[in-house]
C-alpha atoms as a PDB file:
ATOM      1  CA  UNK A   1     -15.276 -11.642   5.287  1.00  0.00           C
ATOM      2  CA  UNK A   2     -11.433 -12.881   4.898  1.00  0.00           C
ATOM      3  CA  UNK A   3      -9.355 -11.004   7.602  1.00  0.00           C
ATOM      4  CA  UNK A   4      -6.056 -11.841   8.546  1.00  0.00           C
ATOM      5  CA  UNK A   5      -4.192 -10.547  11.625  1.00  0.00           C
ATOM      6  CA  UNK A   6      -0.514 -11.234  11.385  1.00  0.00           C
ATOM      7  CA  UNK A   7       1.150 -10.824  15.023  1.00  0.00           C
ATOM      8  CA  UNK A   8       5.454 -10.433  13.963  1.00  0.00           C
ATOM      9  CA  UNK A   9       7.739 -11.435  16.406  1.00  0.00           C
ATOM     10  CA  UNK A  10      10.937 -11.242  14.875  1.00  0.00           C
ATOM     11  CA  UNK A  11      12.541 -10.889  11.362  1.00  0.00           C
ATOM     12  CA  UNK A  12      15.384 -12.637   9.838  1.00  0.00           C
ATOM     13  CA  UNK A  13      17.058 -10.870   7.102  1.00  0.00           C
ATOM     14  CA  UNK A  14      15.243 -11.871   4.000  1.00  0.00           C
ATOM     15  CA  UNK A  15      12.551 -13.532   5.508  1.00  0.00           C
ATOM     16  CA  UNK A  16       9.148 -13.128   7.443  1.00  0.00           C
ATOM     17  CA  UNK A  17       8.517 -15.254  10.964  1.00  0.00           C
ATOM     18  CA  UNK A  18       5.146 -14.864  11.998  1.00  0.00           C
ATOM     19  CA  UNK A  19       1.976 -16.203  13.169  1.00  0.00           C
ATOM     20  CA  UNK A  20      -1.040 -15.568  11.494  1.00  0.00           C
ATOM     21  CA  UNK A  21      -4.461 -16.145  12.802  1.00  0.00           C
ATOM     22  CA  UNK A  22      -7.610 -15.725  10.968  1.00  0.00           C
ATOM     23  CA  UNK A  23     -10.240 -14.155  13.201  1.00  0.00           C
ATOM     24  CA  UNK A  24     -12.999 -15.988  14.531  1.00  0.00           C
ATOM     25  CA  UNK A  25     -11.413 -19.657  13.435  1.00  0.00           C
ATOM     26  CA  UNK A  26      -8.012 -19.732  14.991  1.00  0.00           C
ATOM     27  CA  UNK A  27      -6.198 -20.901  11.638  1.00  0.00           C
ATOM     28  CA  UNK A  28      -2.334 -20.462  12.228  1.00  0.00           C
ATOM     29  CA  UNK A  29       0.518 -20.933   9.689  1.00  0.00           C
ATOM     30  CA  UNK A  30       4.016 -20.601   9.220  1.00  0.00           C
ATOM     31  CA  UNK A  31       4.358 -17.687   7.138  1.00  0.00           C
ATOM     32  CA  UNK A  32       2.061 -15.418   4.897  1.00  0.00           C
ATOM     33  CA  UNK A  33       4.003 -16.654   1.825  1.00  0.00           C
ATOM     34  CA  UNK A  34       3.519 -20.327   2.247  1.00  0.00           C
ATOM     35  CA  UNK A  35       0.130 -20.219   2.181  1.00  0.00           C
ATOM     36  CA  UNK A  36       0.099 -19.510  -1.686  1.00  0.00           C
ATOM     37  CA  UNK A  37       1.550 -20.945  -4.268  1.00  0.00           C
ATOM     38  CA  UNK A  38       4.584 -19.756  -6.437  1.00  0.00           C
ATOM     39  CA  UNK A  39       2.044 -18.623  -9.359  1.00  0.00           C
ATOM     40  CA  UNK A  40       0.288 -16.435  -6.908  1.00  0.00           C
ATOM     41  CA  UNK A  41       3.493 -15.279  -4.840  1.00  0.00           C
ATOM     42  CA  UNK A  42       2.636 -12.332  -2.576  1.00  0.00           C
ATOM     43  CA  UNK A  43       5.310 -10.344  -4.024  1.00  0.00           C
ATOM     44  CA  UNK A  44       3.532  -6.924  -3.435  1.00  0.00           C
ATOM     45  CA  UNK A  45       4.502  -7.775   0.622  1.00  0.00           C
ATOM     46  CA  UNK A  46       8.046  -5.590   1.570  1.00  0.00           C
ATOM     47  CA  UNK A  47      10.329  -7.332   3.990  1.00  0.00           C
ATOM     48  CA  UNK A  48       8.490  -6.787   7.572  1.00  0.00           C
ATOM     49  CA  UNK A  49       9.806  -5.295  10.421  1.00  0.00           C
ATOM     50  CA  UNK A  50       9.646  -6.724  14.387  1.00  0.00           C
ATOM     51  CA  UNK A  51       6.399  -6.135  15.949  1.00  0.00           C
ATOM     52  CA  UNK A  52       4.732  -4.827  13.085  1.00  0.00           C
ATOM     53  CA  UNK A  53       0.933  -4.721  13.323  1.00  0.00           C
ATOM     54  CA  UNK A  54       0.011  -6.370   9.685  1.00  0.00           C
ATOM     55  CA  UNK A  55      -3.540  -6.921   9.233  1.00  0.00           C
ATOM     56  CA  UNK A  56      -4.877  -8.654   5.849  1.00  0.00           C
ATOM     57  CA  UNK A  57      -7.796  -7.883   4.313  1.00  0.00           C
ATOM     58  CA  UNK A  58      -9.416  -9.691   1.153  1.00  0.00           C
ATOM     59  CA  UNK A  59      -8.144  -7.152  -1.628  1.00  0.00           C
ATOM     60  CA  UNK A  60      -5.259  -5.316   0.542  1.00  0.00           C
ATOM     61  CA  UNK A  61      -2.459  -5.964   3.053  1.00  0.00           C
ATOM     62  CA  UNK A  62      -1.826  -2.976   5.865  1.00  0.00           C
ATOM     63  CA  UNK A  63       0.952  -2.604   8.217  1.00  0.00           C
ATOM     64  CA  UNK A  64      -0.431  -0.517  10.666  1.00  0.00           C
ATOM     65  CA  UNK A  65       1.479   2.524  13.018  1.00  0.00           C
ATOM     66  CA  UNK A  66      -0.691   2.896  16.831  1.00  0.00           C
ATOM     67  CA  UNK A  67       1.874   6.135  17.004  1.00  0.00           C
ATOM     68  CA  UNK A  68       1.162   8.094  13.513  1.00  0.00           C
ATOM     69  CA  UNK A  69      -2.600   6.605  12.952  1.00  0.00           C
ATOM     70  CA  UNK A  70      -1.568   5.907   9.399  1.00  0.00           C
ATOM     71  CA  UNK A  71      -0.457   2.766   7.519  1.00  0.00           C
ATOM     72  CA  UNK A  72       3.156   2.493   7.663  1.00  0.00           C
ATOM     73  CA  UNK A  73       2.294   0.798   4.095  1.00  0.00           C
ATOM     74  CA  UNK A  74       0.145  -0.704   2.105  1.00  0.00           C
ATOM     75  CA  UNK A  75       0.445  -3.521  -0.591  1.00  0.00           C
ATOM     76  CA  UNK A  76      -1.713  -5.332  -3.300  1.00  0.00           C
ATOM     77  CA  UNK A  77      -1.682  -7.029  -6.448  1.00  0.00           C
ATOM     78  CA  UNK A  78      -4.083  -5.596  -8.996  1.00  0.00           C
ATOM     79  CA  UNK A  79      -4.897  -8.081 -11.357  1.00  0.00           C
ATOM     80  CA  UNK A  80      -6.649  -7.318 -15.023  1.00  0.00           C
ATOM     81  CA  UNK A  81      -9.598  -9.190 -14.113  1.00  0.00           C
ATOM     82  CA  UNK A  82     -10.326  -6.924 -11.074  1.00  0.00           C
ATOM     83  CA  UNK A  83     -10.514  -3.343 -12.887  1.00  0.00           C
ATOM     84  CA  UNK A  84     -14.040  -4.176 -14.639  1.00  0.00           C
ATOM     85  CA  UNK A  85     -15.216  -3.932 -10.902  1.00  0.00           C
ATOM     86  CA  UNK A  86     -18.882  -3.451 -10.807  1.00  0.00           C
ATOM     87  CA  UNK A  87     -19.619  -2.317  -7.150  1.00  0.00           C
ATOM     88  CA  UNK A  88     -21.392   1.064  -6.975  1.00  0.00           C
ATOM     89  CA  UNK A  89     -18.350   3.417  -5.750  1.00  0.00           C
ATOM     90  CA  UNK A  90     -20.672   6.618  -5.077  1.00  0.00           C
ATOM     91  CA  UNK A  91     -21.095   6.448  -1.470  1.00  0.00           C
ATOM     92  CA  UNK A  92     -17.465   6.939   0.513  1.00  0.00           C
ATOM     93  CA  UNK A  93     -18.403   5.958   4.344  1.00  0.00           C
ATOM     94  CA  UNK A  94     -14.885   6.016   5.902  1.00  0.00           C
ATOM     95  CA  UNK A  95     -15.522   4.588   9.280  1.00  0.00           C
ATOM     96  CA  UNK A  96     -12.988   2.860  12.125  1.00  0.00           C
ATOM     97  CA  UNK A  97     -11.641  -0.623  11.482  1.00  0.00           C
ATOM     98  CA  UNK A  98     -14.001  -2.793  13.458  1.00  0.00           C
ATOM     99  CA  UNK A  99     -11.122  -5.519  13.646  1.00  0.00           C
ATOM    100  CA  UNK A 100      -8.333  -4.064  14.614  1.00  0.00           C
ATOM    101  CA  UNK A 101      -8.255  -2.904  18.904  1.00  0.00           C
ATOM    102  CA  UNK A 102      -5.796  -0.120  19.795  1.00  0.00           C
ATOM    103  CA  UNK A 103      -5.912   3.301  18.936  1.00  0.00           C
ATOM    104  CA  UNK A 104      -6.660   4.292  15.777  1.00  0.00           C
ATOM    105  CA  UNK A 105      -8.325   7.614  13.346  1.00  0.00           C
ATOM    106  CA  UNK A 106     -11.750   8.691  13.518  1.00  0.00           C
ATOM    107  CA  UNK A 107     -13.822  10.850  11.042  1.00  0.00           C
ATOM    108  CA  UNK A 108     -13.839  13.516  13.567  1.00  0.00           C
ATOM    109  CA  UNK A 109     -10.087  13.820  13.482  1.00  0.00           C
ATOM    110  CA  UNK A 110     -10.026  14.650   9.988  1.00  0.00           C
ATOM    111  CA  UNK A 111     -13.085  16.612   9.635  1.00  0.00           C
ATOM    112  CA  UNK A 112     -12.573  20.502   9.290  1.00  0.00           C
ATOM    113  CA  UNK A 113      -8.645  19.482   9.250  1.00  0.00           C
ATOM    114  CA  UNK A 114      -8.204  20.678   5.558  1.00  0.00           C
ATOM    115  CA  UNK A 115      -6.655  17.435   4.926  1.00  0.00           C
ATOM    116  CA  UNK A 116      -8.245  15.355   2.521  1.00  0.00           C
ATOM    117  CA  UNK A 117      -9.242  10.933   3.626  1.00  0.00           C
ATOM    118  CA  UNK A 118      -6.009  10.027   1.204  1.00  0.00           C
ATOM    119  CA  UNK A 119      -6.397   6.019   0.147  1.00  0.00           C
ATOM    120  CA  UNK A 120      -3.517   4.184   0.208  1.00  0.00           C
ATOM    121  CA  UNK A 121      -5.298   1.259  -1.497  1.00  0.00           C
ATOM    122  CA  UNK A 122      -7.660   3.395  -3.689  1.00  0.00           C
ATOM    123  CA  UNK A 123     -11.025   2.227  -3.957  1.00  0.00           C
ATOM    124  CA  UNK A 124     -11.196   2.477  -7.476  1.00  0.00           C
ATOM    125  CA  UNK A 125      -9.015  -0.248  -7.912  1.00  0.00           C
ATOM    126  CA  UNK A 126     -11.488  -2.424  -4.838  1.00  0.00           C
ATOM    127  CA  UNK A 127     -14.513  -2.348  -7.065  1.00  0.00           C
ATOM    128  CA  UNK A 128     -14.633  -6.104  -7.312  1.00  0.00           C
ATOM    129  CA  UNK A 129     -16.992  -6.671  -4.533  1.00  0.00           C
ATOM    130  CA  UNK A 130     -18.380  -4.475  -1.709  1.00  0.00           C
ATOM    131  CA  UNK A 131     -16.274  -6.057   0.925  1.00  0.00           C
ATOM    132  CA  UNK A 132     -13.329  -5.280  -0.530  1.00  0.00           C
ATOM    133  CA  UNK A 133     -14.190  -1.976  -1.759  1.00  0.00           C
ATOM    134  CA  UNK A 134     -15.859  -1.286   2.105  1.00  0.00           C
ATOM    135  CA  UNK A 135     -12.734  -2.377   3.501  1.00  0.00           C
ATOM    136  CA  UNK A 136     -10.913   0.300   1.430  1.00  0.00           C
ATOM    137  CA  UNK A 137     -12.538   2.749   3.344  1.00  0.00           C
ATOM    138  CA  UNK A 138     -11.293   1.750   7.049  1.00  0.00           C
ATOM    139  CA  UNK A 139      -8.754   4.122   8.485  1.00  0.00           C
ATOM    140  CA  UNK A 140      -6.456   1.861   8.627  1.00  0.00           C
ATOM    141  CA  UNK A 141      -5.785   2.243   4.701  1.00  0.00           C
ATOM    142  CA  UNK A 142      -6.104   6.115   4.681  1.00  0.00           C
ATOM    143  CA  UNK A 143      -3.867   8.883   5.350  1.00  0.00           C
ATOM    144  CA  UNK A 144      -4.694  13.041   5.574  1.00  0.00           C
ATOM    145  CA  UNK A 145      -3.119  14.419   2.138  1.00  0.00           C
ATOM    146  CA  UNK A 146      -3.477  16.918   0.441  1.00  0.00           C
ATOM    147  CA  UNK A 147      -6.321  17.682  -1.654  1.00  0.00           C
ATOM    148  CA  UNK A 148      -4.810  18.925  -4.813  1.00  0.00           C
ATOM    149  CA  UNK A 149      -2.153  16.097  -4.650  1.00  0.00           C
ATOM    150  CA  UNK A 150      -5.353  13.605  -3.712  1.00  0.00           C
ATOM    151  CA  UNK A 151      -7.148  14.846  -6.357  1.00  0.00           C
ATOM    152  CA  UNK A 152      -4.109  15.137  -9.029  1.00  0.00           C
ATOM    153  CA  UNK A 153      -1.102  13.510  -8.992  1.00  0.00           C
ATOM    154  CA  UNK A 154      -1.474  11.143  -6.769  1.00  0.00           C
ATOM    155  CA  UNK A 155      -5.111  10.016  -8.521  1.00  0.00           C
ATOM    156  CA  UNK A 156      -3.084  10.186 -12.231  1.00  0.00           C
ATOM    157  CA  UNK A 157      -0.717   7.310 -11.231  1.00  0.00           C
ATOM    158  CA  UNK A 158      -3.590   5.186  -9.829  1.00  0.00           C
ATOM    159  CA  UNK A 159      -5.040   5.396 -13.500  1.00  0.00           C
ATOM    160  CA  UNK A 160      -1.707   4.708 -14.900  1.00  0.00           C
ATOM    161  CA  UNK A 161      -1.401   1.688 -12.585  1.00  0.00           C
ATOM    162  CA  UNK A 162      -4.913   0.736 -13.804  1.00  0.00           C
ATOM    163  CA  UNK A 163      -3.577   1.225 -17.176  1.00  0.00           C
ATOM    164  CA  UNK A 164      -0.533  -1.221 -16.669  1.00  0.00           C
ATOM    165  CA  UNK A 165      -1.972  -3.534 -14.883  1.00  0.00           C
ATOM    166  CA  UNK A 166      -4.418  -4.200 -18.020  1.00  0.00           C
ATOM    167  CA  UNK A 167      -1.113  -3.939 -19.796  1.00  0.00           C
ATOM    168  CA  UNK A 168       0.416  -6.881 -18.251  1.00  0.00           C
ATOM    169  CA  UNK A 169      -2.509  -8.411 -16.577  1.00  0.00           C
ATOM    170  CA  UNK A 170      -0.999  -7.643 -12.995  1.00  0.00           C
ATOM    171  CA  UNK A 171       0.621  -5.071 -11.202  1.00  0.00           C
ATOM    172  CA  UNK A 172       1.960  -5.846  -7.581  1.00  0.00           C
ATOM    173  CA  UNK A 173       1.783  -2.497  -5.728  1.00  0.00           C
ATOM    174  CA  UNK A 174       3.437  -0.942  -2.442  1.00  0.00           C
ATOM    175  CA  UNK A 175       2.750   1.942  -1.189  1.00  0.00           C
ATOM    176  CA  UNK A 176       2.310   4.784   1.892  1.00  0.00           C
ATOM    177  CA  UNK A 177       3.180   7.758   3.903  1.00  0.00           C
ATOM    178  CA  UNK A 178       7.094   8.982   4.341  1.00  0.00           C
ATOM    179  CA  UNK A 179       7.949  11.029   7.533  1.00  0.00           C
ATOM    180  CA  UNK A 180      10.982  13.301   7.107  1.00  0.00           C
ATOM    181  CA  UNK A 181      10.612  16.475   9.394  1.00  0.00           C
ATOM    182  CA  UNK A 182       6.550  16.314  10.390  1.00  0.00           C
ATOM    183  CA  UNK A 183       6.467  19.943   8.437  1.00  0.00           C
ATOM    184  CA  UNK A 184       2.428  19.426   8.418  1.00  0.00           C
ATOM    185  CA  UNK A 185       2.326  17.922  12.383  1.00  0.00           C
ATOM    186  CA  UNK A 186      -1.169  16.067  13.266  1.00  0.00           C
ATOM    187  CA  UNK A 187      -4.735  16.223  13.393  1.00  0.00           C
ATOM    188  CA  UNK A 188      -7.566  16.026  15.195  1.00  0.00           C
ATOM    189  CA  UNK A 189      -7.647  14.902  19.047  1.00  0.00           C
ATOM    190  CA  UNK A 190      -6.050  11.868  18.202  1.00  0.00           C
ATOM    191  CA  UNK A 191      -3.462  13.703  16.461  1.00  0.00           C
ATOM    192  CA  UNK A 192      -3.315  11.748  13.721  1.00  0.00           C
ATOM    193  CA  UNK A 193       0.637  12.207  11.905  1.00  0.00           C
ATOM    194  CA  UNK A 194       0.164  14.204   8.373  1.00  0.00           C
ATOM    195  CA  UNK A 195       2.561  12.589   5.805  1.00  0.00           C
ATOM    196  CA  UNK A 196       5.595  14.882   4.335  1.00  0.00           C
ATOM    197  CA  UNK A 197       5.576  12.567   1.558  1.00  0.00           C
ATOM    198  CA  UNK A 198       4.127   9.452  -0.137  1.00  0.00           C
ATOM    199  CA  UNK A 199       5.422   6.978  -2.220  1.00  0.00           C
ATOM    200  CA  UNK A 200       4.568   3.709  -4.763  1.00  0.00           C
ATOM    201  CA  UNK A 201       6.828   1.338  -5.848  1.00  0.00           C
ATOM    202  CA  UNK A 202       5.488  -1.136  -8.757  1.00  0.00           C
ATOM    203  CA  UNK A 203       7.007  -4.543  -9.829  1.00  0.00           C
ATOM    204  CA  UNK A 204       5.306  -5.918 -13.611  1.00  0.00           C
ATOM    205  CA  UNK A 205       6.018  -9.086 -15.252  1.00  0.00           C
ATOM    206  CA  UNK A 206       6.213  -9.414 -19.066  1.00  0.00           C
ATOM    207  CA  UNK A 207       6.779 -12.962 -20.402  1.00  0.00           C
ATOM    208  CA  UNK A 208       9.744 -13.827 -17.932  1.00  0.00           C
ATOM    209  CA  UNK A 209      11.077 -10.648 -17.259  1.00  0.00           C
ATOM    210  CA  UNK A 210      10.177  -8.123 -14.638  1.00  0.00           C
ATOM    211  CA  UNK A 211      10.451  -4.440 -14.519  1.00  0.00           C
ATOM    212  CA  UNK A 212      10.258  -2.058 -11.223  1.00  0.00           C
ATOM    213  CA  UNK A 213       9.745   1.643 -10.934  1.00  0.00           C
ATOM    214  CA  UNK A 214       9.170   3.748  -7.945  1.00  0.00           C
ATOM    215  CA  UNK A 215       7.482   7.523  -7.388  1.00  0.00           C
ATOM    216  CA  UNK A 216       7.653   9.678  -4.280  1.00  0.00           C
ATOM    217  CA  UNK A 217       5.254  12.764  -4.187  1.00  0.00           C
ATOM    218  CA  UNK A 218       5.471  15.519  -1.425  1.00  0.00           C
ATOM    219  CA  UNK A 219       2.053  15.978   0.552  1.00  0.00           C
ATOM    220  CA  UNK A 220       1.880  19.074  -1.232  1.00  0.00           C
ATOM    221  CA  UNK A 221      -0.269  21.570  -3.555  1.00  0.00           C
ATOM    222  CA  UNK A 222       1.909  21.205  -6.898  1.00  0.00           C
ATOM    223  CA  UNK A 223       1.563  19.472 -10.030  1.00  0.00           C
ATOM    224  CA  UNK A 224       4.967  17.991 -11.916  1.00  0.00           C
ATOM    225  CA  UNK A 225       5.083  15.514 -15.194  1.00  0.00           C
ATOM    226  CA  UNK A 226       4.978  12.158 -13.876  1.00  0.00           C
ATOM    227  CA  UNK A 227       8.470  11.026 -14.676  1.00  0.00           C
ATOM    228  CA  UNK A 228       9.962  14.282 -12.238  1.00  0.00           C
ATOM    229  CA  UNK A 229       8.277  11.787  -9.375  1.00  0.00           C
ATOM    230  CA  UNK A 230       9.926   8.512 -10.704  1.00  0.00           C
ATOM    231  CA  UNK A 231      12.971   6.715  -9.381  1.00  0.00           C
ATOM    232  CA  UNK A 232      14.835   3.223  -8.803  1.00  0.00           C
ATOM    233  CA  UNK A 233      12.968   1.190  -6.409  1.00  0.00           C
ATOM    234  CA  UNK A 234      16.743   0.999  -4.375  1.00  0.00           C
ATOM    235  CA  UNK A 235      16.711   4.712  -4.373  1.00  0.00           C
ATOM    236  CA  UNK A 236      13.634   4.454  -2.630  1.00  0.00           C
ATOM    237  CA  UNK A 237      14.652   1.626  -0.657  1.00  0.00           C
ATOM    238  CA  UNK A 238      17.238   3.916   0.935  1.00  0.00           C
ATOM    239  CA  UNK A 239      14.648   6.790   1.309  1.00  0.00           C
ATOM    240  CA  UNK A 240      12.585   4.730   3.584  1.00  0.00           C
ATOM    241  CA  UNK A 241      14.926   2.325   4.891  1.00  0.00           C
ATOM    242  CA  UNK A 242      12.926  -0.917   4.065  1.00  0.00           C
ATOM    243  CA  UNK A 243      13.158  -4.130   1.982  1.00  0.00           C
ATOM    244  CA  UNK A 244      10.632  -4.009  -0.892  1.00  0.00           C
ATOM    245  CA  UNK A 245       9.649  -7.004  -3.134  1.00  0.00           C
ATOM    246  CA  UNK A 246      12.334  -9.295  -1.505  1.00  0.00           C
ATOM    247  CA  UNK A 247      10.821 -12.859  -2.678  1.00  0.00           C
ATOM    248  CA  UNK A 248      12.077 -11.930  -5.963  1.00  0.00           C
ATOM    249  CA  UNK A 249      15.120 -14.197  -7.134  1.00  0.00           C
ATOM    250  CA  UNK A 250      17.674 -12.350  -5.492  1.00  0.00           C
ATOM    251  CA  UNK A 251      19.883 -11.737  -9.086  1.00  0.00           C
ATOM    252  CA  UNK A 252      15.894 -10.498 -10.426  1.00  0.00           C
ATOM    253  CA  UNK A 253      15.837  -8.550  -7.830  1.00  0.00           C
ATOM    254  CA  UNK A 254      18.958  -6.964  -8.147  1.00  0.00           C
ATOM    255  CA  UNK A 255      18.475  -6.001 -11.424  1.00  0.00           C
ATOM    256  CA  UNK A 256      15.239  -4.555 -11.721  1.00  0.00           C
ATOM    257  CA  UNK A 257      15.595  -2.527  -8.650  1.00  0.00           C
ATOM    258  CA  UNK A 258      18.166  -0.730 -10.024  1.00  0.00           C
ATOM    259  CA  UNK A 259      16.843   0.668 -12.649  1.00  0.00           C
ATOM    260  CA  UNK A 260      13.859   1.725 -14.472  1.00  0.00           C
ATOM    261  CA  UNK A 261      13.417   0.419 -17.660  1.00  0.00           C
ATOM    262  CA  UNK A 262      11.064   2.875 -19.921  1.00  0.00           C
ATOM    263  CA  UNK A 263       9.975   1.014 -22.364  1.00  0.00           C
ATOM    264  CA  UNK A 264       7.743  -0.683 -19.891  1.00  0.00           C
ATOM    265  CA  UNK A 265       6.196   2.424 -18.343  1.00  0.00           C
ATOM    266  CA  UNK A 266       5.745   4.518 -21.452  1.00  0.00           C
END
């Protein structure tokens, strides 16, 4: 099983410094990002903070929060090839990530909570093999949300990311929880931090152009069309005060984070 643990030390401002060691062989290496090449550019990673805790999993990359018990996000590149996934998806064993040490959410703590398992990385889209889609199920990729959100909304534009990433043969995918006022407060005896908010920001290529789009949703029992959701990826960027999909070309970059261009997400 490929599992990455990525132990941040400091940030530079539009760059990662890290060590990464692969458990169980002791591989290091500069950066996550040098370790591919430019075709396969891990442009679904946002700029990361100090002292994150980033673990990497074969289909998924998590930064992990000891203090909420949720992923502070979640990123992934969904590729065409992936969504014919074969791997049975009718058993959903959440259990604790057996790789990662430090506190973390339990079954119990969300059990009789009212608050729905919420994937970050849906499993749907981790089909490709049972480690990945197993992985998907660790509780360091979910989040408590609620279930008419989990179940609506939320679930519509992971089949609309399905349906663009077949599209455009990738989609490279960001997402997680957004903390504004803790109007929900915690769960279970771990209390365990319920999300106000969640968003997904989505970068596509077409030929040599890219398009970006973003979508917040409050952790809430409401439907709205899908476009009341949508903004700029640098609106967003300001909403949650991070960098997202900074290996772009800095002018790309720019550009398609400023606005959203409809004619690729119609």
């Amino acid at each position: 099983m490929k599992f990455l643990v990525l132990s941040l030390l400091a940030m530079m401002a539009m760059s990662i410094n890290s060590c990464v060691s692969s458990s169980g062989r002791g591989d290091t290496f500069a950066d996550p990002v040098s370790r591919v090449d430019n075709k396969t550019k891990m442009l679904e990673l946002p700029a990361i903070n100090q002292n994150e805790h980033v673990l990497e999993y074969e289909g998924f990359t998590v930064s992990y929060n000891h203090t909420t018990l949720v992923p502070n996000w979640v990123a992934y590149q969904l590729q065409e090839s992936e969504l014919n996934g074969v791997y049975d998806t009718r058993s959903s064993n959440f259990s604790r990530d057996p790789n990662l040490e430090g506190r973390q959410a339990s079954r119990e703590d969300y059990a009789h909570s009212g608050w729905d398992k919420g994937h970050m990385a849906p499993k749907a889209d981790m089909r490709w093999s049972s480690v990945t889609y197993w992985q998907s199920h660790y509780f360091t990729n979910i989040c408590p949300q609620n279930h008419t959100l989990n179940a609506g909304d939320w679930n519509s534009l992971e089949q609309k990311v399905r349906g663009w990433a077949k599209k455009y043969g990738s989609v490279w995918v960001v997402c997680g929880p957004i903390f504004t006022n803790n109007e929900f407060g915690t769960i279970g005896a771990a209390k365990v931090h319920i999300p106000d908010q969640f968003f997904k920001a989505l970068l596509v290529k077409s030929g040599s152009d890219y398009s970006a789009i973003a979508f917040v949703m409050p952790n809430k029992a409401k439907h709205h069309p899908w476009k009341e959701y949508a903004c700029t990826v640098d609106e967003l960027e300001e909403a949650i005060g991070r960098d997202l999909f900074f290996q772009l070309d800095d002018k790309i970059e720019k550009k398609v984070e400023s606005e959203v261009k409809w004619m690729y997400w119609n």
